[in-house]
C-alpha atoms as a PDB file:
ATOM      1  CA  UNK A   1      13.546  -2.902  -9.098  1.00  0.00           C
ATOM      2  CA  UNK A   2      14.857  -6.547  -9.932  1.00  0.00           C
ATOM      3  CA  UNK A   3      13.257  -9.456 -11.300  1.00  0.00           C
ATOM      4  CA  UNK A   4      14.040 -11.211  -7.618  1.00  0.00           C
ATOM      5  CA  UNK A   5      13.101  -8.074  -5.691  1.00  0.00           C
ATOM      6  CA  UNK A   6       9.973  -7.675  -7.649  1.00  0.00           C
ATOM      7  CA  UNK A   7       8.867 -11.458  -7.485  1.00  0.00           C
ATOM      8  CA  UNK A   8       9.556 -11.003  -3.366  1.00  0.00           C
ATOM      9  CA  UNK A   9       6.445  -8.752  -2.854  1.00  0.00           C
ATOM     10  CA  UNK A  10       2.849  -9.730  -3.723  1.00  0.00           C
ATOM     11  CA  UNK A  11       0.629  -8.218  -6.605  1.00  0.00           C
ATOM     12  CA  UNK A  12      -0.871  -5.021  -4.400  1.00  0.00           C
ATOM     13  CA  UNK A  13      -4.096  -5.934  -6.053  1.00  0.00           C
ATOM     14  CA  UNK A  14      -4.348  -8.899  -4.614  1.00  0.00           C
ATOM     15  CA  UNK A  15      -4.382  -7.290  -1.382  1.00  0.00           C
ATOM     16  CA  UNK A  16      -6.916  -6.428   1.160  1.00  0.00           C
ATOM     17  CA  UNK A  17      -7.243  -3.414   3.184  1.00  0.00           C
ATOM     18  CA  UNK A  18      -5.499  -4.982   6.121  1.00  0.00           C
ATOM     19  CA  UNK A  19      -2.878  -6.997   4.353  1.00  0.00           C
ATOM     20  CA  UNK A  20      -1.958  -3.885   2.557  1.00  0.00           C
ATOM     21  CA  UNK A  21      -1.824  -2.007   5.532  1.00  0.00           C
ATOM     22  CA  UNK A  22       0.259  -4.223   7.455  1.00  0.00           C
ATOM     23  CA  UNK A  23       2.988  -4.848   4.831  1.00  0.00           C
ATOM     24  CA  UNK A  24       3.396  -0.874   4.577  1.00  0.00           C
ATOM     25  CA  UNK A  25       3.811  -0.811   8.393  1.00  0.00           C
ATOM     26  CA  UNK A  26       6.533  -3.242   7.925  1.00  0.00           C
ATOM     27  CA  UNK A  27       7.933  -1.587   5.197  1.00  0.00           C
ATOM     28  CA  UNK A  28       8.174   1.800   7.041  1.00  0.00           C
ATOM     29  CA  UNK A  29       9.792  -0.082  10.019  1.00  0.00           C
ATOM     30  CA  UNK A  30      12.275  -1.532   7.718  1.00  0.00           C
ATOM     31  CA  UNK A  31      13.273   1.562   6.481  1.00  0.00           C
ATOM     32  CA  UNK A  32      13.557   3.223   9.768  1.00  0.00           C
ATOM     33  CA  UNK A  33      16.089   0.594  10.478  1.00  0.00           C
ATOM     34  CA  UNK A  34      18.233   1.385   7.486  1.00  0.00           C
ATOM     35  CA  UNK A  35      17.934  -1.006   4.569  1.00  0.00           C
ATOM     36  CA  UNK A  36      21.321  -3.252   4.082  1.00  0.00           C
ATOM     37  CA  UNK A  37      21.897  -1.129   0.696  1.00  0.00           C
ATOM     38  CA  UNK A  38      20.649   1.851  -1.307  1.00  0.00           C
ATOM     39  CA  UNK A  39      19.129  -0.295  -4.112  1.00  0.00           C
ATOM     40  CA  UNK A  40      16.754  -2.180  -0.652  1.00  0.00           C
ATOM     41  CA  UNK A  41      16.042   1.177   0.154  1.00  0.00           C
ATOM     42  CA  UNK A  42      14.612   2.516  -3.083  1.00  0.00           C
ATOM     43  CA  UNK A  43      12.689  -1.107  -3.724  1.00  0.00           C
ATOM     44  CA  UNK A  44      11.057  -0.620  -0.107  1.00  0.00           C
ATOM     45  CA  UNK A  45      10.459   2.658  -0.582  1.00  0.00           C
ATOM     46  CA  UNK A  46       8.737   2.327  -3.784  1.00  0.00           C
ATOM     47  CA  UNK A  47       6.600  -0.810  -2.626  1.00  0.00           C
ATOM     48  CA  UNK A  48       5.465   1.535   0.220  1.00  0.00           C
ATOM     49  CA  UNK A  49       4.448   4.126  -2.162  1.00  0.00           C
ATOM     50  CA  UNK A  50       2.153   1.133  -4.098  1.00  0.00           C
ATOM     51  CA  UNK A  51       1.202  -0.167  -0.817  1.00  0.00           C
ATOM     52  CA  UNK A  52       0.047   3.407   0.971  1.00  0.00           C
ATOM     53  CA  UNK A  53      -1.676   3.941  -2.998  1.00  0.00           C
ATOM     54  CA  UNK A  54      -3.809   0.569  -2.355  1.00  0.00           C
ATOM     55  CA  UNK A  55      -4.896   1.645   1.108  1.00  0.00           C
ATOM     56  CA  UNK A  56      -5.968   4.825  -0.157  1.00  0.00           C
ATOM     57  CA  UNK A  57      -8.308   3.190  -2.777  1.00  0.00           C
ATOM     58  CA  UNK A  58      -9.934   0.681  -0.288  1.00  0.00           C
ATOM     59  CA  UNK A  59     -10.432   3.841   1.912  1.00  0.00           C
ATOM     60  CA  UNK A  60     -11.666   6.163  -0.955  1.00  0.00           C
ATOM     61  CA  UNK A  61     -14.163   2.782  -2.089  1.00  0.00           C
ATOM     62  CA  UNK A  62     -15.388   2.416   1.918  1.00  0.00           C
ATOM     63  CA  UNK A  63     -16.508   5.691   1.829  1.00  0.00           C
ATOM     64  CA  UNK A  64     -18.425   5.585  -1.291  1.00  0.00           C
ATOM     65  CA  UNK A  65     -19.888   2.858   0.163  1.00  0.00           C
ATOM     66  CA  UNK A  66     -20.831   5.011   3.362  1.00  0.00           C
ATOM     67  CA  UNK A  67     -21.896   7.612   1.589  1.00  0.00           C
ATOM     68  CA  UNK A  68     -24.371   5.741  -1.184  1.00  0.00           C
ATOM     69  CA  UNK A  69     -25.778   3.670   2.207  1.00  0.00           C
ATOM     70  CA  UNK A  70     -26.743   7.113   4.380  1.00  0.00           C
ATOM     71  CA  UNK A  71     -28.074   8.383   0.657  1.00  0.00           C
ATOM     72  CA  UNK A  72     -25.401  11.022   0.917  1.00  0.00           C
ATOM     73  CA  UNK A  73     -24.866  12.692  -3.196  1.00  0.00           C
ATOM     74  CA  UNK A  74     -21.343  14.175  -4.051  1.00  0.00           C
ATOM     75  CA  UNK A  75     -18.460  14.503  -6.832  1.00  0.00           C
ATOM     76  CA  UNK A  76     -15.791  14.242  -4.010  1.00  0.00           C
END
């Protein structure tokens, strides 16, 4: 990914659940509609994968969180 490409997205960490979410929804649409070259296609599809890897760890944390609240122990 380029220096311009990479400045263009914000640092996934940054993110909340929702903003992450909502970026990889665009993302996916974008690539549905065919990125204008293959080098936009690899960048997108790459920023998806760190987006979709985000969501998964606010998901992963809420359900700690569930699970410590109802008193529920496990090594999931």
């Amino acid at each position: 990914m380029s220096d311009a490409q990479t400045a263009e997205f914000a640092d996934v960490n940054d993110l909340s659940f929702e903003q992450a979410r909502d970026e990889l929804t665009q993302v996916v649409a974008q690539l549905e509609q065919g990125a204008p070259t293959l080098e936009r296609s690899i960048a997108l599809w790459e920023r998806g994968e760190v987006l979709y890897q985000r969501c998964e760890e606010w998901l992963l944390g809420a359900k700690k969180r569930l699970d410590a609240a109802r008193g529920v122990a496990g090594d999931d």
